[in-house]
Each structure stands twice: as C-alpha cells, then as structure tokens.
Protein backbone atom coordinates (compact mmCIF):
# COMPACT_ATOMS: atom_id res chain seq x y z
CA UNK A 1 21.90 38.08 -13.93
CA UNK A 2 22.27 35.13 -16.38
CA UNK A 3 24.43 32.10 -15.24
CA UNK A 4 27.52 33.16 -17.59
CA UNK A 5 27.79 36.31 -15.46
CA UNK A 6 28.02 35.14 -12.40
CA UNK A 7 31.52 35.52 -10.18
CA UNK A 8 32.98 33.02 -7.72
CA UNK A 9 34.94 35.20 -5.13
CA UNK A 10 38.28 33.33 -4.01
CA UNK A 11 40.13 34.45 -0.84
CA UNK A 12 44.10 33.97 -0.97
CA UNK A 13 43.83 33.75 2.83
CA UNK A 14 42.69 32.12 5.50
CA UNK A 15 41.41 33.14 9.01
CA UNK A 16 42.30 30.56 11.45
CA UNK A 17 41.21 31.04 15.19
CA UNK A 18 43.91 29.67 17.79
CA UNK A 19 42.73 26.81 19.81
CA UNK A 20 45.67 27.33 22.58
CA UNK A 21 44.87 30.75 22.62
CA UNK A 22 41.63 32.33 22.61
CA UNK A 23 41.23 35.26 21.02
CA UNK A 24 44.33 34.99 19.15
CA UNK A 25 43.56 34.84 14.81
CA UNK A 26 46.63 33.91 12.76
CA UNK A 27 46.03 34.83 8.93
CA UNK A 28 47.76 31.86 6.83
CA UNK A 29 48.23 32.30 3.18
CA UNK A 30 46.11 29.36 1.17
CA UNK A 31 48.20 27.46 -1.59
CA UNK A 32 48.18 27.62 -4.85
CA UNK A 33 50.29 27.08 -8.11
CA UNK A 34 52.97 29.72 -8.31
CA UNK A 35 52.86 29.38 -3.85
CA UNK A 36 53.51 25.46 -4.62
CA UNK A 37 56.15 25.97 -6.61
CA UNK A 38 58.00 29.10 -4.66
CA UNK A 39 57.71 26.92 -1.31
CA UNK A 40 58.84 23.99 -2.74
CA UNK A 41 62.12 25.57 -4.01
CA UNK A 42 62.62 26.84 -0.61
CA UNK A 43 62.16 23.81 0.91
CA UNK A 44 63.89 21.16 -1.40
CA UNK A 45 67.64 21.14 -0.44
CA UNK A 46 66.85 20.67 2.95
CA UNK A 47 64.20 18.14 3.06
CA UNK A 48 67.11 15.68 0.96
CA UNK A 49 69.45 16.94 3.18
CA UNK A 50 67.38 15.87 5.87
CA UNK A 51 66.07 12.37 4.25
CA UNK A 52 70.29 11.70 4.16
CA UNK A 53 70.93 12.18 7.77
CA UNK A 54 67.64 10.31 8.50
CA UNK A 55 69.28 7.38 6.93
CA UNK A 56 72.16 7.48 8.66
CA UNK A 57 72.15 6.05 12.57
CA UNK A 58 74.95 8.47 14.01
CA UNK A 59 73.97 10.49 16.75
CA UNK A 60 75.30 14.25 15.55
CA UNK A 61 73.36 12.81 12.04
CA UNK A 62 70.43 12.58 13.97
CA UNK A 63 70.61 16.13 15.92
CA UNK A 64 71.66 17.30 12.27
CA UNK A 65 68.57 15.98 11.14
CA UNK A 66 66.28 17.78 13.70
CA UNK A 67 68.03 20.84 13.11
CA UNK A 68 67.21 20.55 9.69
CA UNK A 69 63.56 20.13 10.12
CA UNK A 70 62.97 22.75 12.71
CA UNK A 71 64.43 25.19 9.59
CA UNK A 72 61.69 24.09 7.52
CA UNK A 73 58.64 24.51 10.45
CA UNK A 74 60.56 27.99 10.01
CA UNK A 75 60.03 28.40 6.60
CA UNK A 76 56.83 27.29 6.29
CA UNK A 77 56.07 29.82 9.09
CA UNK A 78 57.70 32.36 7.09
CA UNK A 79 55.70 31.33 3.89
CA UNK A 80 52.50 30.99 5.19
CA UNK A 81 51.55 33.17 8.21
CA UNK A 82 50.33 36.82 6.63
CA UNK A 83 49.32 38.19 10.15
CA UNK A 84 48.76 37.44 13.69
CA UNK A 85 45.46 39.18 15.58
CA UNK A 86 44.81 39.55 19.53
CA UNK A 87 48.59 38.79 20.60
CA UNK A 88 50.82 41.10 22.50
CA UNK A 89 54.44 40.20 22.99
CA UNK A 90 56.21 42.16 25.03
CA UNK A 91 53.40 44.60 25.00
CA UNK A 92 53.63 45.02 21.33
CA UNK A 93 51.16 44.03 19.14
CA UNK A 94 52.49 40.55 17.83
CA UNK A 95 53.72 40.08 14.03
CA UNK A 96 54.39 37.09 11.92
CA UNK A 97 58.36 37.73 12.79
CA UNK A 98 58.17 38.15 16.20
CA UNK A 99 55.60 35.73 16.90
CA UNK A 100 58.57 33.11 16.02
CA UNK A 101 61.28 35.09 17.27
CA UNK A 102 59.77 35.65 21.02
CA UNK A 103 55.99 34.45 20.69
CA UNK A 104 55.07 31.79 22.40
CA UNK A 105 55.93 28.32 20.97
CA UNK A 106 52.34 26.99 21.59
CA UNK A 107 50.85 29.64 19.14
CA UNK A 108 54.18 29.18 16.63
CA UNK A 109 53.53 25.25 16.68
CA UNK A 110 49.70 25.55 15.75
CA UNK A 111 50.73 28.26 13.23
CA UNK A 112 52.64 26.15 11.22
CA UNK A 113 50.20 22.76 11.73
CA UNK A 114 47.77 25.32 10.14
CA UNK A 115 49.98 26.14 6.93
CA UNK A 116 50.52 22.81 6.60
CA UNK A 117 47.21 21.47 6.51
CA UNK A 118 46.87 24.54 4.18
CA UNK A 119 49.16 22.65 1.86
CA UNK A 120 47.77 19.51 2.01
CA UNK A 121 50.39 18.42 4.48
CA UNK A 122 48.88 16.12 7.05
CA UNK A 123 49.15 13.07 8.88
CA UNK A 124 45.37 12.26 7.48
C-alpha cells in the first residue's frame, strides 16, 4: 500500500466509562463543524439570557439565572449523549431520555461534564 492510499478512520463517538458508576458506558457524540454550529444555535438565546440575569443582583434574577443554566446542562445532554450501556432504571434498560428524566443525577451530571469536555468546554 503506498502512503497516498492509506485511510485514517475517524469515530463520531465516544465511549466514556462512568467513574460513579461502574459498569455503566455513556456514548457521547464528539464535536465537530456542522455539531458546533447546530449546538451553538441551541444554546445562544439562553446563555445571553443568562449572562443578563447574572448581572443583575436581585434574588428571583438569580434563581432565573440557575434555571436558565440547568436548561442548557439539558441540552447539552440532549445533544451529546447517543446511548447509555449497563444502566437499568426502573428495571428498564436506561436511554439517553430517561437517564435525565428518572436516572440518577450522579450519572446525568458526569454525562454532561463528559460532552462538555467533548466540546472543549472545561475549567482547564
């Protein structure tokens, strides 16, 4: 095979193993262009919405405000997890929607720290 023929494979997902629960495998979608741009859209009107009750110091501003956020954990939850492995809830086998609907919030939590590292969305 000559160097000009050779093929880089490239995964759209990721396999991430929970570290609050073993044995459970959450299946995050990776990022790129077109997902940058579609999650962005969804996301936009709420993080300024957000950044204006942030600036504000009233109190029902401020529960606004964390409203507002935990919508976009939920949307970036929505986005990015394809498929949750080795998790029953309510003795059903667990999927992305109920997993934030009735899944533990442990497992939900680490989801979306793992689509956001995805996205290059860190505190590092």
């Amino acid at each position: 095979m000559k160097n000009w023929e050779l093929r880089m494979e490239y995964r759209s997902c990721v396999a991430v193993e929970s570290k609050c629960r073993p044995g459970v495998l959450l299946t995050i979608r990776r990022m790129s262009f077109g997902r940058r741009i579609e999650l962005t859209r969804q996301i936009r009107e709420l993080a300024r919405k957000v950044e204006f009750l942030e600036a504000g110091g009233d109190t029902g501003e401020k529960i606004e405000s964390a409203l507002l956020k935990a919508e976009i954990e939920k949307l970036y939850l929505a986005w990015g997890l394809v498929k949750v492995e080795g998790l029953e809830v309510d003795g059903t086998a667990a999927t992305p929607e109920s997993l934030l609907s009735e899944g533990p919030e442990d497992v939900c939590r680490e989801a979306i720290a793992a689509i956001k590292a995805e996205c290059g969305l860190t505190d590092d």
